[in-house]
N, C-alpha and C. Protein backbone atom coordinates (compact mmCIF):
# COMPACT_ATOMS: atom_id res chain seq x y z
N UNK A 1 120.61 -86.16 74.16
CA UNK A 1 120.20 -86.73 72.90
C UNK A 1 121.44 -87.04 72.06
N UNK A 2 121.23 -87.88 71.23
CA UNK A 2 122.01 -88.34 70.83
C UNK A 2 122.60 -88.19 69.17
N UNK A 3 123.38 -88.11 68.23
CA UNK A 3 123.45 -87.70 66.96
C UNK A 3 122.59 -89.13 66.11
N UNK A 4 121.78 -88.36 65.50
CA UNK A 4 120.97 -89.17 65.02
C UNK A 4 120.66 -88.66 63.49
N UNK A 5 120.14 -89.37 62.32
CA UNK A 5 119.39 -88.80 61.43
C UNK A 5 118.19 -87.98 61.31
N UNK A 6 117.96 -86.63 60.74
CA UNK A 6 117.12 -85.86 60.72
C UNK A 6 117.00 -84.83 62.56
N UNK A 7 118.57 -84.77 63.23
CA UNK A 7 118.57 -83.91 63.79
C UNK A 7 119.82 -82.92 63.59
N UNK A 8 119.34 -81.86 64.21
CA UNK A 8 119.78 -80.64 63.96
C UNK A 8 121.67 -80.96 64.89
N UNK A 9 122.44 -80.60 64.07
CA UNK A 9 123.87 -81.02 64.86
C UNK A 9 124.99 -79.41 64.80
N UNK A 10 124.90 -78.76 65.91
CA UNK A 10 125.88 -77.96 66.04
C UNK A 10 127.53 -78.61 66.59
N UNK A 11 128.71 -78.12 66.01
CA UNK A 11 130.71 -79.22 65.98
C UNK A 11 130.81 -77.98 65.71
N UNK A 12 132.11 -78.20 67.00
CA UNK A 12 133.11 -77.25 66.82
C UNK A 12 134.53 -78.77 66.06
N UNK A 13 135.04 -78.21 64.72
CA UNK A 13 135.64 -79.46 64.18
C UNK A 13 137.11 -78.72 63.68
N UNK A 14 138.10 -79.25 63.42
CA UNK A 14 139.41 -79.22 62.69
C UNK A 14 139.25 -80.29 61.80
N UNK A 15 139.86 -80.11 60.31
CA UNK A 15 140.19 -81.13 59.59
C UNK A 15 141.45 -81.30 59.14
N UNK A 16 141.64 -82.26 58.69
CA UNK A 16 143.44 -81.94 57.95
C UNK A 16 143.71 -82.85 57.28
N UNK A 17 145.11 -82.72 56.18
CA UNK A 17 145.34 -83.82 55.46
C UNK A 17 146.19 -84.63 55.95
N UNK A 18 146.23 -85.70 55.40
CA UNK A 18 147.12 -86.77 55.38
C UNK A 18 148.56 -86.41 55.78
N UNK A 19 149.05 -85.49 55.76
CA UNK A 19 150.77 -84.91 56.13
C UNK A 19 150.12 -83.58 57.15
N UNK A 20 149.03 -84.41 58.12
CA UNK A 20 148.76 -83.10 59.10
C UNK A 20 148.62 -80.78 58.65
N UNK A 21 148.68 -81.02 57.21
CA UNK A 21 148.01 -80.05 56.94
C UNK A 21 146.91 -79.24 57.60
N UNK A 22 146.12 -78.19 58.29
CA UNK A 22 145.15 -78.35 58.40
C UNK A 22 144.47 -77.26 57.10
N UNK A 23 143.07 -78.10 57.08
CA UNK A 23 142.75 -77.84 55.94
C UNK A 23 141.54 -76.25 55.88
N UNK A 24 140.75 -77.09 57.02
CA UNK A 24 139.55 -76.30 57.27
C UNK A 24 139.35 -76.21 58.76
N UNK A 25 138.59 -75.23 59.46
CA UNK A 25 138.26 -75.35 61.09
C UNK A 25 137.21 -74.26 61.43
N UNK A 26 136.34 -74.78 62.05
CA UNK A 26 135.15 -73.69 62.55
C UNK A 26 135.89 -72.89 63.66
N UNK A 27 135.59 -71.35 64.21
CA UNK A 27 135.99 -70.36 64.76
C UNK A 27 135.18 -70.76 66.24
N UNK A 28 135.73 -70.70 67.01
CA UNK A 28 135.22 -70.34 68.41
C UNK A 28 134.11 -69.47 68.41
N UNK A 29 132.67 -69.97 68.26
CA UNK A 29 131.85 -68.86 68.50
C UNK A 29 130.74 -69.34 67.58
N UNK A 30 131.55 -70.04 66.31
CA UNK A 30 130.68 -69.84 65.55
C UNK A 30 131.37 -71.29 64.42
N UNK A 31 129.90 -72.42 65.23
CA UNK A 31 130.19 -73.75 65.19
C UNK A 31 129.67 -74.13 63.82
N UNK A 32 129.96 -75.63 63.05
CA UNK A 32 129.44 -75.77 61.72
C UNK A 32 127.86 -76.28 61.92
N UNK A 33 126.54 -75.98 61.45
CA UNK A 33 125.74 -76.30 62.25
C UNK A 33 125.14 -77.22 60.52
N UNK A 34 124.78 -78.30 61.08
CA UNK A 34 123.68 -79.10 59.86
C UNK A 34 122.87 -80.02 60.18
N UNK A 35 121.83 -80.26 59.21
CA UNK A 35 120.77 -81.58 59.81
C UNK A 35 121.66 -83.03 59.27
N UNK A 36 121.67 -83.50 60.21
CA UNK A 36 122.39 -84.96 59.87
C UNK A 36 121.62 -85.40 58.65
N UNK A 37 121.78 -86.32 57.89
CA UNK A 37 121.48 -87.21 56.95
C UNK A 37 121.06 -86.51 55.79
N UNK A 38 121.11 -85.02 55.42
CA UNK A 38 120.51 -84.38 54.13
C UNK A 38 121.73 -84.12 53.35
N UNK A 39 122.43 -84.73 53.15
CA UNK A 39 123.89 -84.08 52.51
C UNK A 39 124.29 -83.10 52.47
N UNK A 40 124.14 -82.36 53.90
CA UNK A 40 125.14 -80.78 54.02
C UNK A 40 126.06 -80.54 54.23
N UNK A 41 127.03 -82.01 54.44
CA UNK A 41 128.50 -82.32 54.52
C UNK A 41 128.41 -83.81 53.99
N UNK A 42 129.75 -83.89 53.64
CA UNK A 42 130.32 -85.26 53.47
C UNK A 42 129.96 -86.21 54.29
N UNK A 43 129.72 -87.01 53.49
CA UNK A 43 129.08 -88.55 54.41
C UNK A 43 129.95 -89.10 55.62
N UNK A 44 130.81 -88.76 55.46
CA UNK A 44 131.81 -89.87 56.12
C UNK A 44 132.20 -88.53 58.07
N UNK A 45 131.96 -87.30 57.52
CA UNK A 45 131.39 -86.29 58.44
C UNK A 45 130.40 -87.08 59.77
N UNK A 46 129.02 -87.17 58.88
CA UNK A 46 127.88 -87.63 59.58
C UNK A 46 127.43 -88.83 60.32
N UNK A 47 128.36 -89.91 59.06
CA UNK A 47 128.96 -91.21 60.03
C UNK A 47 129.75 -91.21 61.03
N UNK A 48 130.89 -90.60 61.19
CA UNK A 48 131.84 -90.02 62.23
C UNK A 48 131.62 -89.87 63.43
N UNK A 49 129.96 -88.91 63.53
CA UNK A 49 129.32 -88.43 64.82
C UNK A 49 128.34 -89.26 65.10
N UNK A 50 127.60 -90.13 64.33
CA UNK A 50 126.63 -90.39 64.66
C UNK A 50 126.34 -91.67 65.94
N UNK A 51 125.59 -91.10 66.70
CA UNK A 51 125.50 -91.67 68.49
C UNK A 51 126.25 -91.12 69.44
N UNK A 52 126.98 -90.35 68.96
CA UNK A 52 127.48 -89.36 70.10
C UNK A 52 126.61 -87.88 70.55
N UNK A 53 127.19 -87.68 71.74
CA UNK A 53 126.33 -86.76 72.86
C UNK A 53 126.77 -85.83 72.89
N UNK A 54 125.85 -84.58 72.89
CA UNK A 54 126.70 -83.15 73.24
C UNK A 54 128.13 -83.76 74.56
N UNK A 55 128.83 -83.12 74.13
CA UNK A 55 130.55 -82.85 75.07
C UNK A 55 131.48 -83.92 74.44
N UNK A 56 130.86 -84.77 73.33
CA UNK A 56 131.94 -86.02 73.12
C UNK A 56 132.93 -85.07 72.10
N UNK A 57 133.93 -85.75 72.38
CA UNK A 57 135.12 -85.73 71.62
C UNK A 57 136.04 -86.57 70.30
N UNK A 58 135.42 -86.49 69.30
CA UNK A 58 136.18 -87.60 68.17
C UNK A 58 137.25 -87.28 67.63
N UNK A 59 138.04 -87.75 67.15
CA UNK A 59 139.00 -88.10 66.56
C UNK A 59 138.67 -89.40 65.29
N UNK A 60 138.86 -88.81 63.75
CA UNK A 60 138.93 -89.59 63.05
C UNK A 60 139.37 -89.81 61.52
N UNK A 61 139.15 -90.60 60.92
CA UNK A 61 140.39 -90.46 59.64
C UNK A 61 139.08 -91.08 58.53
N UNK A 62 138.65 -90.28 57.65
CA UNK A 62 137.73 -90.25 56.21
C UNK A 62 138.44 -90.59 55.19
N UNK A 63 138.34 -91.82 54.60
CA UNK A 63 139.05 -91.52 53.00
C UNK A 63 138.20 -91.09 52.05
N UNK A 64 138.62 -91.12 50.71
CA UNK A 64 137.98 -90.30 49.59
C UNK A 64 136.31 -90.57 49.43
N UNK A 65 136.64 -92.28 49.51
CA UNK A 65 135.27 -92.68 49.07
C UNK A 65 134.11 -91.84 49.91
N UNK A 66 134.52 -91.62 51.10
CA UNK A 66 133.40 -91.19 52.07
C UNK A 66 133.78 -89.64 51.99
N UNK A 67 134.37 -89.03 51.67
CA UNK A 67 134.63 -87.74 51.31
C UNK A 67 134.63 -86.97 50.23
N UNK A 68 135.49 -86.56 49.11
CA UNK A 68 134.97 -86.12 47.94
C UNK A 68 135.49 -86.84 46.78
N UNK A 69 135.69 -88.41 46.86
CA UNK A 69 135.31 -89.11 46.08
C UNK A 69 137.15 -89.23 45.55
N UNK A 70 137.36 -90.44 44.52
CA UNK A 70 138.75 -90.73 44.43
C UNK A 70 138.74 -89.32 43.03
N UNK A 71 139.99 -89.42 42.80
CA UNK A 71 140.60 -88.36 41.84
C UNK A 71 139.69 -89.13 40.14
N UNK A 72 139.07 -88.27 39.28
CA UNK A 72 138.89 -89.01 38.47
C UNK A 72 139.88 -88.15 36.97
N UNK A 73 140.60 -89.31 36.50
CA UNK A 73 141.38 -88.74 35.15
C UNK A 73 140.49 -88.10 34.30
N UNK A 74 139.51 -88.35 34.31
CA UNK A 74 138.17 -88.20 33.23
C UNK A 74 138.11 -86.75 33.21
N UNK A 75 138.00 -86.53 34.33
CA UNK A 75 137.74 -84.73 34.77
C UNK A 75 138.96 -84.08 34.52
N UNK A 76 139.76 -84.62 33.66
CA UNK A 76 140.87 -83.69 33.49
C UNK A 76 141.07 -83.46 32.16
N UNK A 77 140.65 -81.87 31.83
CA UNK A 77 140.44 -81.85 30.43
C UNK A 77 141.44 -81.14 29.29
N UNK A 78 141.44 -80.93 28.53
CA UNK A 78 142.60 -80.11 27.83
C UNK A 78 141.49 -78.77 26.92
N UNK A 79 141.75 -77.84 27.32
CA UNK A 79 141.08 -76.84 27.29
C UNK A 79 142.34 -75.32 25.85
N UNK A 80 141.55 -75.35 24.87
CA UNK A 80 142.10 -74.50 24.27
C UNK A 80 142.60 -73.12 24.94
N UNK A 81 143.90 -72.62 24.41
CA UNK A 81 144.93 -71.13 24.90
C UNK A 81 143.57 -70.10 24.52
N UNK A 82 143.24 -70.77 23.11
CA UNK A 82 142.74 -69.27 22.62
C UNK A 82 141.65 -69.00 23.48
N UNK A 83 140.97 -69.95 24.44
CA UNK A 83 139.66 -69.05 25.34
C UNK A 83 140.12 -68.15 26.52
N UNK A 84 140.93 -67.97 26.59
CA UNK A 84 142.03 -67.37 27.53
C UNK A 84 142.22 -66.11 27.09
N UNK A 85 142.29 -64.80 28.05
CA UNK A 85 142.68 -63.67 27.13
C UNK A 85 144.16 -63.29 26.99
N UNK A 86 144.83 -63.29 26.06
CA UNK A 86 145.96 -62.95 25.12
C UNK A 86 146.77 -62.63 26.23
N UNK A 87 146.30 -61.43 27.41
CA UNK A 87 147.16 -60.50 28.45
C UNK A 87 147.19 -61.64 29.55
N UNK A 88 146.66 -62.64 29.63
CA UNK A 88 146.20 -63.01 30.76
C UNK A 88 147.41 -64.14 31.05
N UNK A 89 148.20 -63.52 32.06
CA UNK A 89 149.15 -65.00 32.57
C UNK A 89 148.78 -65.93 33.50
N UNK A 90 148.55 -67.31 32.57
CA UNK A 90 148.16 -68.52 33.53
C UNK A 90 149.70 -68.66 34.42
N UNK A 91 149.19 -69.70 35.45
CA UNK A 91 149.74 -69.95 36.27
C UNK A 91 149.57 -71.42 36.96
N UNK A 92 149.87 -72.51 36.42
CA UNK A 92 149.78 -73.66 37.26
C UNK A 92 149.42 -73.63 38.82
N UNK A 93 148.50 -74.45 38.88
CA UNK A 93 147.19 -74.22 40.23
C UNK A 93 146.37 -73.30 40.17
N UNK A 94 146.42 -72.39 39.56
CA UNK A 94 145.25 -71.23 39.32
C UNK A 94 144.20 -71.66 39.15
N UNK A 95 143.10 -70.97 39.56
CA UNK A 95 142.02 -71.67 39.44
C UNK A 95 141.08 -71.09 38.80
N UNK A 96 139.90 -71.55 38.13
CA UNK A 96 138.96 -70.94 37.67
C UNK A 96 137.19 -71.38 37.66
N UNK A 97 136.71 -70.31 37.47
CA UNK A 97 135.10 -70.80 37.70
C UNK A 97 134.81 -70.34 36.71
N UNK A 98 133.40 -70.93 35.94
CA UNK A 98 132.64 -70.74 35.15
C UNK A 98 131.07 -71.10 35.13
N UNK A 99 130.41 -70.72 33.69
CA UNK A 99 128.76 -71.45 34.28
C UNK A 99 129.20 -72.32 32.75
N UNK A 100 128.24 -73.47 33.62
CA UNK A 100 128.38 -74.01 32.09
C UNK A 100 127.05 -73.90 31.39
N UNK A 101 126.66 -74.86 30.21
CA UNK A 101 125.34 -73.85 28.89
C UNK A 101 124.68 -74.75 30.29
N UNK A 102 124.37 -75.03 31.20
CA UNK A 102 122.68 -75.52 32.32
C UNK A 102 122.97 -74.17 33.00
N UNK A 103 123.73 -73.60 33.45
CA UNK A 103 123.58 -72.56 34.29
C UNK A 103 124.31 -73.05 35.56
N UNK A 104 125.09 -74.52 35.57
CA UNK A 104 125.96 -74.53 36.94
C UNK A 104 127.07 -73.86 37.18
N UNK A 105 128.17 -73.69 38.18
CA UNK A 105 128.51 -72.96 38.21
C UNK A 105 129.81 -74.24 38.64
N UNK A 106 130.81 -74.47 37.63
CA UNK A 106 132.27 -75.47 37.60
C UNK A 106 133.49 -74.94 37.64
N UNK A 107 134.02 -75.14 38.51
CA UNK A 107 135.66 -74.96 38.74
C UNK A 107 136.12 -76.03 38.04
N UNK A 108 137.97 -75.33 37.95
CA UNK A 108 138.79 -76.20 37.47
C UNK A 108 140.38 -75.71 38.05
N UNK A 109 141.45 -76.42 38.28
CA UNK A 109 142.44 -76.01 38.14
C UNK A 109 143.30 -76.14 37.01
N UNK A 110 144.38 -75.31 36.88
CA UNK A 110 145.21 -74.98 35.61
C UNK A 110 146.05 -75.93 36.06
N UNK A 111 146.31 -77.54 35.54
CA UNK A 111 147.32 -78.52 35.55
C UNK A 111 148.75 -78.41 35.26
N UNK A 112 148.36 -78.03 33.45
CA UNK A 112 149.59 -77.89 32.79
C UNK A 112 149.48 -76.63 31.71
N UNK A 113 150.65 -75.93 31.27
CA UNK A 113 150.16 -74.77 30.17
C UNK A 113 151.01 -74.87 29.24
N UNK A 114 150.63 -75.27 27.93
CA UNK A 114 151.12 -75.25 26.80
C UNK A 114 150.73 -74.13 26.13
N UNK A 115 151.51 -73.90 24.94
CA UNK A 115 151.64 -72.94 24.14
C UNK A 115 149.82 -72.90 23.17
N UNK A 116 149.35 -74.14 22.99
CA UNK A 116 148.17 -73.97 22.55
C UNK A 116 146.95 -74.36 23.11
N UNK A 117 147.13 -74.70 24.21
CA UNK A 117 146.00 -75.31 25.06
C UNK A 117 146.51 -75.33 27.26
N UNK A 118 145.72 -75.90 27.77
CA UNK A 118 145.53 -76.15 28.98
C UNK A 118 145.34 -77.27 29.50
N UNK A 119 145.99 -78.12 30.29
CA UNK A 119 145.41 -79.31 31.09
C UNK A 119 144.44 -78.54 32.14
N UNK A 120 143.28 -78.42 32.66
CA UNK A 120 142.22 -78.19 33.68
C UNK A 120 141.54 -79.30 34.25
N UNK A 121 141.67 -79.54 35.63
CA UNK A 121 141.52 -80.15 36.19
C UNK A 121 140.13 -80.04 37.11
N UNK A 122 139.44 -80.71 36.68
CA UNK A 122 137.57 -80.29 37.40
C UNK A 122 137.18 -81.34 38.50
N UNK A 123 138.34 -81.98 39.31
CA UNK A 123 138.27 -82.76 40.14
C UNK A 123 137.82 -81.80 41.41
N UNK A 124 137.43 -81.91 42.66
CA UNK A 124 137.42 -81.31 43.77
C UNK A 124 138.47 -81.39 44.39
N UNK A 125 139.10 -80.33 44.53
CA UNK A 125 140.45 -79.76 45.06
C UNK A 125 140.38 -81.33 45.98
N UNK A 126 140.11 -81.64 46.85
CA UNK A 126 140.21 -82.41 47.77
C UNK A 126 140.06 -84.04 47.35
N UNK A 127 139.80 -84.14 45.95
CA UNK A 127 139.32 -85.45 45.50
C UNK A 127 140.59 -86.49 45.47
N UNK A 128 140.49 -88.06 46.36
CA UNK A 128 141.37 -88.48 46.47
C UNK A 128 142.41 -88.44 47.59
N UNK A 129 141.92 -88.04 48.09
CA UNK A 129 142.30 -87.30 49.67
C UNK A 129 141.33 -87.96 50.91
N UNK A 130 142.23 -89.06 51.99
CA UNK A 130 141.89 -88.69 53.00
C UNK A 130 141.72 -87.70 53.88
N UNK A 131 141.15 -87.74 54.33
CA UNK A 131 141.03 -86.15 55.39
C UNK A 131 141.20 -86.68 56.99
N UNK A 132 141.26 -85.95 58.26
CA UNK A 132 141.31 -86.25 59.35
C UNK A 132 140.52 -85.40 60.19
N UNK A 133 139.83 -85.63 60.93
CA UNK A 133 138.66 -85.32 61.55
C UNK A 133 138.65 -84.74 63.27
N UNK A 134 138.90 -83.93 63.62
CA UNK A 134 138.61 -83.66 65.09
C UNK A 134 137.45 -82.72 65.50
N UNK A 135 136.73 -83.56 66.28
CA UNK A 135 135.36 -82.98 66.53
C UNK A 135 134.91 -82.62 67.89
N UNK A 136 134.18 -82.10 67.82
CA UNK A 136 133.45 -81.64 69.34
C UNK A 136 132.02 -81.63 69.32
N UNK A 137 131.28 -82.39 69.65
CA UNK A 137 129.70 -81.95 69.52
C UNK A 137 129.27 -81.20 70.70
N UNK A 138 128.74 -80.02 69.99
CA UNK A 138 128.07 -78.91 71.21
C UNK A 138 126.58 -78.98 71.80
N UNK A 139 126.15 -79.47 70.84
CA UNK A 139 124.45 -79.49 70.81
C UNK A 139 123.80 -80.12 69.47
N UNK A 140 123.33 -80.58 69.82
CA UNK A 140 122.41 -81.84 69.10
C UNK A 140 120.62 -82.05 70.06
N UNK A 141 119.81 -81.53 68.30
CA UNK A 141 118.09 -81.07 68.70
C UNK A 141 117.55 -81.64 67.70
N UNK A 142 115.81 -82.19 68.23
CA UNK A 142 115.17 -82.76 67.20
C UNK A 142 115.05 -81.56 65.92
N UNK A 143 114.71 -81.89 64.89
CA UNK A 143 114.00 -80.77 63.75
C UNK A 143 112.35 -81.17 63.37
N UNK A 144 112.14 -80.01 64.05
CA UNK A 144 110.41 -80.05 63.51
C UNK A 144 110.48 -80.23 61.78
N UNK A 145 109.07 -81.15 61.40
CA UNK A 145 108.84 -80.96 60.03
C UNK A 145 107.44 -81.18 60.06
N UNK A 146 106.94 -80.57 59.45
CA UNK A 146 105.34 -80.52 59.63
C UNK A 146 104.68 -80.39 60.71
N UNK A 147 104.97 -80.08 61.84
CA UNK A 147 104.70 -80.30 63.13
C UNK A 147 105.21 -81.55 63.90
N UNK A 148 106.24 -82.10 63.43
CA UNK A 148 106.36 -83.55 63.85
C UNK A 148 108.14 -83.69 64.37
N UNK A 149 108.82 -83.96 65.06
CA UNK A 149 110.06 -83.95 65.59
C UNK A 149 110.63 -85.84 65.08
């Protein structure tokens, strides 16, 4: 069978950046498993595999658009010292999470640190970034839904 939409897709995968970084990689044993087409990875992931057969082998190169999107300036905010506690030494790239007043839950990185404020950066670490793709498909299965494959 073949990688298709609305089936079940077990990859053993490596990713990496643009200067051969690697970024991310599933463990021997214990493969990335998702239903194609529901957004449980990056689009450009699901396009990558799709029509290939358990044992194929890809090799491939994602840019932002199909990955986590270009860098946006917008998301880069300047965030007051004083919400910060007094003891607390920032550190350029540091990172932080919060909820915001809906109850989501937003990262940011520490850009720049001035004496009265913060540049924070709420882009996705990866935003703007091609990525590079090496894959393995192990197994690929219909998904029942309602009784229906």
């Amino acid at each position: 069978m073949k990688v298709k939409k609305n089936c079940l897709v077990r990859i053993q995968y490596s990713v990496s950046d643009a200067a051969g970084n690697q970024i991310d990689a599933s463990h021997e044993g214990y493969p990335l498993e998702f239903v194609c087409g529901r957004g449980d990875v990056i689009v450009g992931l699901e396009r990558g595999i799709i029509g290939l057969e358990p044992g194929a082998k890809k090799s491939f190169t994602i840019g932002p658009d199909d990955a986590y999107g270009a860098h946006d300036q917008e998301l880069v905010k300047r965030l007051p010292r004083a919400g910060f506690p007094v003891d607390l030494e920032l550190v350029e790239g540091q990172r932080f999470s919060y909820r915001s007043e809906k109850g989501a839950e937003l990262m940011y990185k520490v850009r720049e640190i001035h004496s009265d404020h913060i540049m924070a950066d709420f882009n996705h670490p990866l935003a703007g970034q091609s990525l590079h793709y090496d894959v393995t498909v192990l197994e690929v299965t219909d998904v029942w839904v309602d009784g229906k494959s």
